[in-house]
PDB file of N, CA and C in Angstrom:
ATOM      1  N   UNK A   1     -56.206 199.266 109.523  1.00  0.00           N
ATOM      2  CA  UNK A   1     -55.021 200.109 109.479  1.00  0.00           C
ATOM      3  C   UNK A   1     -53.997 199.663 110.502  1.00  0.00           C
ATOM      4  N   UNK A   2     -52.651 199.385 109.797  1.00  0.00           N
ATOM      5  CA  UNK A   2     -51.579 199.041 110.763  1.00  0.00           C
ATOM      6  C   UNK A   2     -51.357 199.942 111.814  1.00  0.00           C
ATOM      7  N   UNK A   3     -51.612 201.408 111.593  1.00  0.00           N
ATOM      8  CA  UNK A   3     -51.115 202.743 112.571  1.00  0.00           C
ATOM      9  C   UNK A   3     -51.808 202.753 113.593  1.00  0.00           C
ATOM     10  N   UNK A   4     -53.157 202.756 113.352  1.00  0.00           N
ATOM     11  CA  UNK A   4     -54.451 202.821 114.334  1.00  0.00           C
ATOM     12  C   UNK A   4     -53.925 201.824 115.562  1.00  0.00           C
ATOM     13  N   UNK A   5     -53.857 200.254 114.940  1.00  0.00           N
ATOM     14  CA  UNK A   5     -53.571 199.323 115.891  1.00  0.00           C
ATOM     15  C   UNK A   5     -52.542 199.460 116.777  1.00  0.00           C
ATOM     16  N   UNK A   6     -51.383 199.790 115.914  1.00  0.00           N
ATOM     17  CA  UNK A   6     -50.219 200.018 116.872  1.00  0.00           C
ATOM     18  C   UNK A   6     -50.405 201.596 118.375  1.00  0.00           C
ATOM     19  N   UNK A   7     -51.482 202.659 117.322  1.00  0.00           N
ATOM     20  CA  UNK A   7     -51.617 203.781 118.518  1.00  0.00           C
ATOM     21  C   UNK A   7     -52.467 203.666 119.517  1.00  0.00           C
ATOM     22  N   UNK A   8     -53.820 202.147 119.153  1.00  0.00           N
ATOM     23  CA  UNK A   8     -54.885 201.564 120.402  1.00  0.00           C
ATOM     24  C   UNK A   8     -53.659 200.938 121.596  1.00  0.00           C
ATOM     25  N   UNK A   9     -52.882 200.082 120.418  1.00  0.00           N
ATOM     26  CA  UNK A   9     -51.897 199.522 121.733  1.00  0.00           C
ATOM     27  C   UNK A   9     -51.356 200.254 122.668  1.00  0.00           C
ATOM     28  N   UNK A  10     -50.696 201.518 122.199  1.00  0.00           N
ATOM     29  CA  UNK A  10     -49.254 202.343 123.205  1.00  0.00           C
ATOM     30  C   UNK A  10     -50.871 203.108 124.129  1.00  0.00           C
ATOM     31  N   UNK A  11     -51.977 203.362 123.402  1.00  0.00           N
ATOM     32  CA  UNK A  11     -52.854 204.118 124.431  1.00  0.00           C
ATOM     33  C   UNK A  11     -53.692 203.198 125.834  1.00  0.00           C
ATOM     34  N   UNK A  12     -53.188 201.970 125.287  1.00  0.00           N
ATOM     35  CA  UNK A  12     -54.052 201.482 126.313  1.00  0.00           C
ATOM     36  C   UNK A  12     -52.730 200.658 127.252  1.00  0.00           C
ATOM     37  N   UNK A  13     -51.479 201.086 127.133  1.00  0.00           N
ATOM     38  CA  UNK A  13     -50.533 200.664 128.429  1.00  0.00           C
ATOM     39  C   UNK A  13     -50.260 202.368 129.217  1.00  0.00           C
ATOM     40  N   UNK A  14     -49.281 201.876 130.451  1.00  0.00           N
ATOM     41  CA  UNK A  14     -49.551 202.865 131.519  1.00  0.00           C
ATOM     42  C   UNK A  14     -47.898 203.764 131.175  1.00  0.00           C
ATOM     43  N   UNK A  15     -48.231 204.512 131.536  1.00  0.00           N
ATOM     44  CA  UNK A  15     -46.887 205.562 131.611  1.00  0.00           C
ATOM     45  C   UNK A  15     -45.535 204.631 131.859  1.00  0.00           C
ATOM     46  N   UNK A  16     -45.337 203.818 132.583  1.00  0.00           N
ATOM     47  CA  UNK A  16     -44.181 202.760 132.895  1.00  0.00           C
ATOM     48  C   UNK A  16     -43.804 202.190 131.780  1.00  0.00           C
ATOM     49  N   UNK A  17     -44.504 201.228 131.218  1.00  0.00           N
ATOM     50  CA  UNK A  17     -44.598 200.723 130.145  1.00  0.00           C
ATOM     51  C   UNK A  17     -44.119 200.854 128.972  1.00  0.00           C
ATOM     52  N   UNK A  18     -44.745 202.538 128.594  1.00  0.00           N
ATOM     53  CA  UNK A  18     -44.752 203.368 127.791  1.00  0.00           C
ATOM     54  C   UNK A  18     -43.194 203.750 127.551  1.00  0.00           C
ATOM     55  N   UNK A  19     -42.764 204.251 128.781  1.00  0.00           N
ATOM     56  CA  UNK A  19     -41.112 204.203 129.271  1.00  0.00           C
ATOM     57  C   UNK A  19     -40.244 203.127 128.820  1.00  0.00           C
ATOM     58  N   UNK A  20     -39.989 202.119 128.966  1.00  0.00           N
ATOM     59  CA  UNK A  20     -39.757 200.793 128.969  1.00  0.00           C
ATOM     60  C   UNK A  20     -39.720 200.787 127.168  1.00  0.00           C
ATOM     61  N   UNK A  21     -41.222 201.059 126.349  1.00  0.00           N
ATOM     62  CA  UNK A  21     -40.709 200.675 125.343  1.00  0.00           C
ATOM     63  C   UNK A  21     -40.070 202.004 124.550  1.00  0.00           C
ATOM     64  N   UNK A  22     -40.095 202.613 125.453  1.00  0.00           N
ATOM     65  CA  UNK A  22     -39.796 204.413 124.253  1.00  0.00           C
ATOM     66  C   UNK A  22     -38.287 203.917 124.428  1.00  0.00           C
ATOM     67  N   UNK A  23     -37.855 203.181 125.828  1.00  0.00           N
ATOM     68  CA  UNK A  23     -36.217 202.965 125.797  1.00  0.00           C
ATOM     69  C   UNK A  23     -35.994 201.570 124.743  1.00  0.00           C
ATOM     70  N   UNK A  24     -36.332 200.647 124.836  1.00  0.00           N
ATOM     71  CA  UNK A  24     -36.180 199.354 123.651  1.00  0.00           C
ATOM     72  C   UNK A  24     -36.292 200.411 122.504  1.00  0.00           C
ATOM     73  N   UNK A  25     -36.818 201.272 121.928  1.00  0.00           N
ATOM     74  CA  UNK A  25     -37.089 201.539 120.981  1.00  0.00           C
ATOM     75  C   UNK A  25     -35.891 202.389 120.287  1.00  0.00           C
ATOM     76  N   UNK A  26     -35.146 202.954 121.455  1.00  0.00           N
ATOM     77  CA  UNK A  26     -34.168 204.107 121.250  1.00  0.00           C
ATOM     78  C   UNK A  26     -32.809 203.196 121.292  1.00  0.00           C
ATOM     79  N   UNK A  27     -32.968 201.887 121.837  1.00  0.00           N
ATOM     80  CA  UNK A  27     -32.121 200.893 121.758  1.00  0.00           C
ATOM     81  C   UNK A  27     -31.989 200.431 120.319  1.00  0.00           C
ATOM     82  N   UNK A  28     -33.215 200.408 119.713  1.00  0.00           N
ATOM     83  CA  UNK A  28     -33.294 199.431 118.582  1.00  0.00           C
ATOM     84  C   UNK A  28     -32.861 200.400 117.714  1.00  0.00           C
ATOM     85  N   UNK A  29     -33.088 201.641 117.737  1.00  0.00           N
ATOM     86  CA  UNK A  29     -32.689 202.569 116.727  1.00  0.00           C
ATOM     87  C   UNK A  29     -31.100 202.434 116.552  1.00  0.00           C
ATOM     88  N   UNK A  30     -30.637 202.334 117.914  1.00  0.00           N
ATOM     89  CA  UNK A  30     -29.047 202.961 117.926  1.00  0.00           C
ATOM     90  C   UNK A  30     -28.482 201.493 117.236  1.00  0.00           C
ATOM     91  N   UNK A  31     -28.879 200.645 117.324  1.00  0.00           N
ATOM     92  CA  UNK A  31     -28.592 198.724 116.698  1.00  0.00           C
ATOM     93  C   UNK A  31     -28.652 199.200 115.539  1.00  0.00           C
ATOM     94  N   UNK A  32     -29.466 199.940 114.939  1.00  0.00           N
ATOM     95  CA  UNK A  32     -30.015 199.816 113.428  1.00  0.00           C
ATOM     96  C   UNK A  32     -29.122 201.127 112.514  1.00  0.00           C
ATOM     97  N   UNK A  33     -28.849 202.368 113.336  1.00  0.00           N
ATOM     98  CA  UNK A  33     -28.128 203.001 113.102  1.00  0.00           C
ATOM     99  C   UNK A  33     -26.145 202.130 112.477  1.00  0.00           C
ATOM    100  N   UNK A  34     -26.011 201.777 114.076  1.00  0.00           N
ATOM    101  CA  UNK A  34     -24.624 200.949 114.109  1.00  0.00           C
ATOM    102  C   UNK A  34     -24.567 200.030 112.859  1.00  0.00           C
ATOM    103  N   UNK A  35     -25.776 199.260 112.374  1.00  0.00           N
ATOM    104  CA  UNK A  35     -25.780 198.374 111.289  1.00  0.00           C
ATOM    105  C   UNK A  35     -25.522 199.149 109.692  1.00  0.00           C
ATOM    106  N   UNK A  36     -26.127 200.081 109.918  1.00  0.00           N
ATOM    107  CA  UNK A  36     -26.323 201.030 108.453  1.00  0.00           C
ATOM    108  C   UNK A  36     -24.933 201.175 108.657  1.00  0.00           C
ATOM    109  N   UNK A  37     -24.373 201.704 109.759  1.00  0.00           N
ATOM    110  CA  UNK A  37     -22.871 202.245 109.126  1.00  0.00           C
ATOM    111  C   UNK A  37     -21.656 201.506 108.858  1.00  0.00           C
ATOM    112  N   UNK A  38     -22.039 200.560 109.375  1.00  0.00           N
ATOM    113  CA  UNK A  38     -21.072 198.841 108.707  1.00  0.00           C
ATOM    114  C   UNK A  38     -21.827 198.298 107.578  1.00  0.00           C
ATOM    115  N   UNK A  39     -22.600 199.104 107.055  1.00  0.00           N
ATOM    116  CA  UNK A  39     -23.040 197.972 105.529  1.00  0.00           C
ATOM    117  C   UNK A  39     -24.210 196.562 106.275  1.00  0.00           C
ATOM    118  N   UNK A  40     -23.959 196.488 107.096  1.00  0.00           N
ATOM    119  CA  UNK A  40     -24.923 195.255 107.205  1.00  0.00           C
ATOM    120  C   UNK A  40     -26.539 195.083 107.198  1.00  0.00           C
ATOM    121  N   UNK A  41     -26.899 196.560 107.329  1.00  0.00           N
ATOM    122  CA  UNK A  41     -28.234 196.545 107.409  1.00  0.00           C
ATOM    123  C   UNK A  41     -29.039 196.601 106.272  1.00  0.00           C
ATOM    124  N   UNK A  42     -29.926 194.982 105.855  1.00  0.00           N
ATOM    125  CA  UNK A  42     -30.692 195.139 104.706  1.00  0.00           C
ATOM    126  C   UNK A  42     -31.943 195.999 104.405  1.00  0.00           C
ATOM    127  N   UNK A  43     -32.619 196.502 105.504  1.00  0.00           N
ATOM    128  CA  UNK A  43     -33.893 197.078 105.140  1.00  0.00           C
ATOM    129  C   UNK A  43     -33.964 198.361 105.905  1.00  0.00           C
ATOM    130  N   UNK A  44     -33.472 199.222 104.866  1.00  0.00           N
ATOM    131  CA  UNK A  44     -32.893 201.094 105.350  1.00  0.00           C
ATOM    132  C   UNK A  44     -34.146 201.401 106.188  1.00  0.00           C
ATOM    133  N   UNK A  45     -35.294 200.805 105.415  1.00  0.00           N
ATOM    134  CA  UNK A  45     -36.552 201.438 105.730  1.00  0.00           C
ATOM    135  C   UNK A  45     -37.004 201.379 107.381  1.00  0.00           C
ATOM    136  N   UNK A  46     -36.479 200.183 107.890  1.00  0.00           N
ATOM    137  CA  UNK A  46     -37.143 199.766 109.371  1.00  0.00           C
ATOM    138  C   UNK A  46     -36.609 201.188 110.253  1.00  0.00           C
ATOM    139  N   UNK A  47     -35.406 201.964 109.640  1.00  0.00           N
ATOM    140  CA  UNK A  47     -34.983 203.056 110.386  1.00  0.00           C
ATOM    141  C   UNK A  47     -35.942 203.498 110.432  1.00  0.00           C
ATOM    142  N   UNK A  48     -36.529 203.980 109.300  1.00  0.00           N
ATOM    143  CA  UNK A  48     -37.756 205.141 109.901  1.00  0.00           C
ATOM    144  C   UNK A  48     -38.613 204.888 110.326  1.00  0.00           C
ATOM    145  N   UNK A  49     -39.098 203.678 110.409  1.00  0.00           N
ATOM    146  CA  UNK A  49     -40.274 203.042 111.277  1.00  0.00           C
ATOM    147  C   UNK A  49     -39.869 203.473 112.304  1.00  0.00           C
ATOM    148  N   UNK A  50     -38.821 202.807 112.742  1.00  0.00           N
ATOM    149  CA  UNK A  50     -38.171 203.015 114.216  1.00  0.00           C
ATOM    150  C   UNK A  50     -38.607 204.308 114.703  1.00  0.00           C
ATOM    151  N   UNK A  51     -37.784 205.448 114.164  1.00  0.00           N
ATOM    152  CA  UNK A  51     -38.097 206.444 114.513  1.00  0.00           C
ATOM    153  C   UNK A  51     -39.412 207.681 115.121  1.00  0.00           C
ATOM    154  N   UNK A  52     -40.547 206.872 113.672  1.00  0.00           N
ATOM    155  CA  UNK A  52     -41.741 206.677 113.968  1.00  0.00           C
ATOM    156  C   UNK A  52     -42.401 206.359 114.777  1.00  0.00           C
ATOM    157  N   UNK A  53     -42.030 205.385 115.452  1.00  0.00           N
ATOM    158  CA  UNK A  53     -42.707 204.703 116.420  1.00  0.00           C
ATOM    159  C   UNK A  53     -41.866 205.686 117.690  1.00  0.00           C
ATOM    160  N   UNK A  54     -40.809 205.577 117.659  1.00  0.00           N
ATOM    161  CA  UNK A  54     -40.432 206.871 118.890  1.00  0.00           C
ATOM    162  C   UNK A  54     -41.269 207.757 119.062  1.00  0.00           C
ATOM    163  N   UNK A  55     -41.673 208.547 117.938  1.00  0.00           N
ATOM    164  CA  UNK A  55     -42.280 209.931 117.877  1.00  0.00           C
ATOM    165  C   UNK A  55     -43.771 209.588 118.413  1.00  0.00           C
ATOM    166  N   UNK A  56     -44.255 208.710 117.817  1.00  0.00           N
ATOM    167  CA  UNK A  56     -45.788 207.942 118.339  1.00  0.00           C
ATOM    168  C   UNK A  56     -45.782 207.345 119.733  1.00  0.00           C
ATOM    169  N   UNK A  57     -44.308 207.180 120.208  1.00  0.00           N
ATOM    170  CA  UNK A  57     -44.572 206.842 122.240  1.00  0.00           C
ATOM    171  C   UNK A  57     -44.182 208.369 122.965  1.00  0.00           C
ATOM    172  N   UNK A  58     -43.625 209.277 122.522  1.00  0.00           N
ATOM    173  CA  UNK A  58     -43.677 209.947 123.308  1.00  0.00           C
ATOM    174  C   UNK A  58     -44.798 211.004 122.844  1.00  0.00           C
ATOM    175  N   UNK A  59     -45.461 210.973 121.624  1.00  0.00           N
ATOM    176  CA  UNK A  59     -46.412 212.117 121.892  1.00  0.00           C
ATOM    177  C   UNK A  59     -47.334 211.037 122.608  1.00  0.00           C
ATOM    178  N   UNK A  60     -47.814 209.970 122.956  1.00  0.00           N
ATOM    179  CA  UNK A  60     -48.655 209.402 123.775  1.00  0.00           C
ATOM    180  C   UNK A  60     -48.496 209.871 125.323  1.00  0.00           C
ATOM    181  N   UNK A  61     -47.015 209.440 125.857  1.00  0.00           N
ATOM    182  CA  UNK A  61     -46.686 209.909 126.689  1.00  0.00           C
ATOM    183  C   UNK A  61     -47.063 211.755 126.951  1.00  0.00           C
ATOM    184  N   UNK A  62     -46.484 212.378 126.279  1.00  0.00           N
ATOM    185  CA  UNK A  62     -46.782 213.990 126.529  1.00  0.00           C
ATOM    186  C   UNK A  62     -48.714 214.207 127.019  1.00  0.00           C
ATOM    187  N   UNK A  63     -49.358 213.442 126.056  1.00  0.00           N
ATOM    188  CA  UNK A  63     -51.002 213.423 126.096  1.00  0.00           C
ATOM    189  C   UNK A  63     -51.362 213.108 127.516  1.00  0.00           C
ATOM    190  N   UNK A  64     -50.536 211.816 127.605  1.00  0.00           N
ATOM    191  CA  UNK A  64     -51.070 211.284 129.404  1.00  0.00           C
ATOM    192  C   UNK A  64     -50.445 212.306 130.378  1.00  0.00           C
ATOM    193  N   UNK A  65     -49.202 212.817 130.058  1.00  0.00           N
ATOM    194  CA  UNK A  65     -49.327 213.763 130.990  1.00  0.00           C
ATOM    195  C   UNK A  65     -50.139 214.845 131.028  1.00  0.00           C
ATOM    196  N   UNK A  66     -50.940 215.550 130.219  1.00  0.00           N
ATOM    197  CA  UNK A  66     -51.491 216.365 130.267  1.00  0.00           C
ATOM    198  C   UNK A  66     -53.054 216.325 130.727  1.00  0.00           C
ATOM    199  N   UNK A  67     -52.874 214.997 130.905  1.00  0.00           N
ATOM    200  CA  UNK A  67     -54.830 214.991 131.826  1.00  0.00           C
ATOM    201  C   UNK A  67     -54.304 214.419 133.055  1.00  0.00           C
TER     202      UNK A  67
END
């Protein structure tokens, strides 16, 4: 499973890290956003990945804070 792998990865880096990519990630969104609204962006779909993957670093993040 592609999901599993990607949620072993974000669980086994440290809160910093975690930071670091939740921001690339909110970067890449706002790139991908800017592209959709000039027509240039071929694959609508990577938006919601994107987004996805946001939602999957910070509930990681919320978890580590809570132990």
């Amino acid at each position: 499973m592609k999901t599993k792998a990607i949620l072993d990865d974000l669980r086994a880096k440290s809160a910093d890290e975690l930071k670091s990519e939740l921001v690339n990630a909110k970067k890449e969104l706002f790139n991908l956003r800017f592209q959709n609204a000039t027509n240039q962006l071929d694959n609508t779909a990577r938006i919601k990945d994107v987004r996805r993957n946001i939602a999957r670093i910070q509930t990681i993040i919320t978890q580590k804070q809570a132990v």
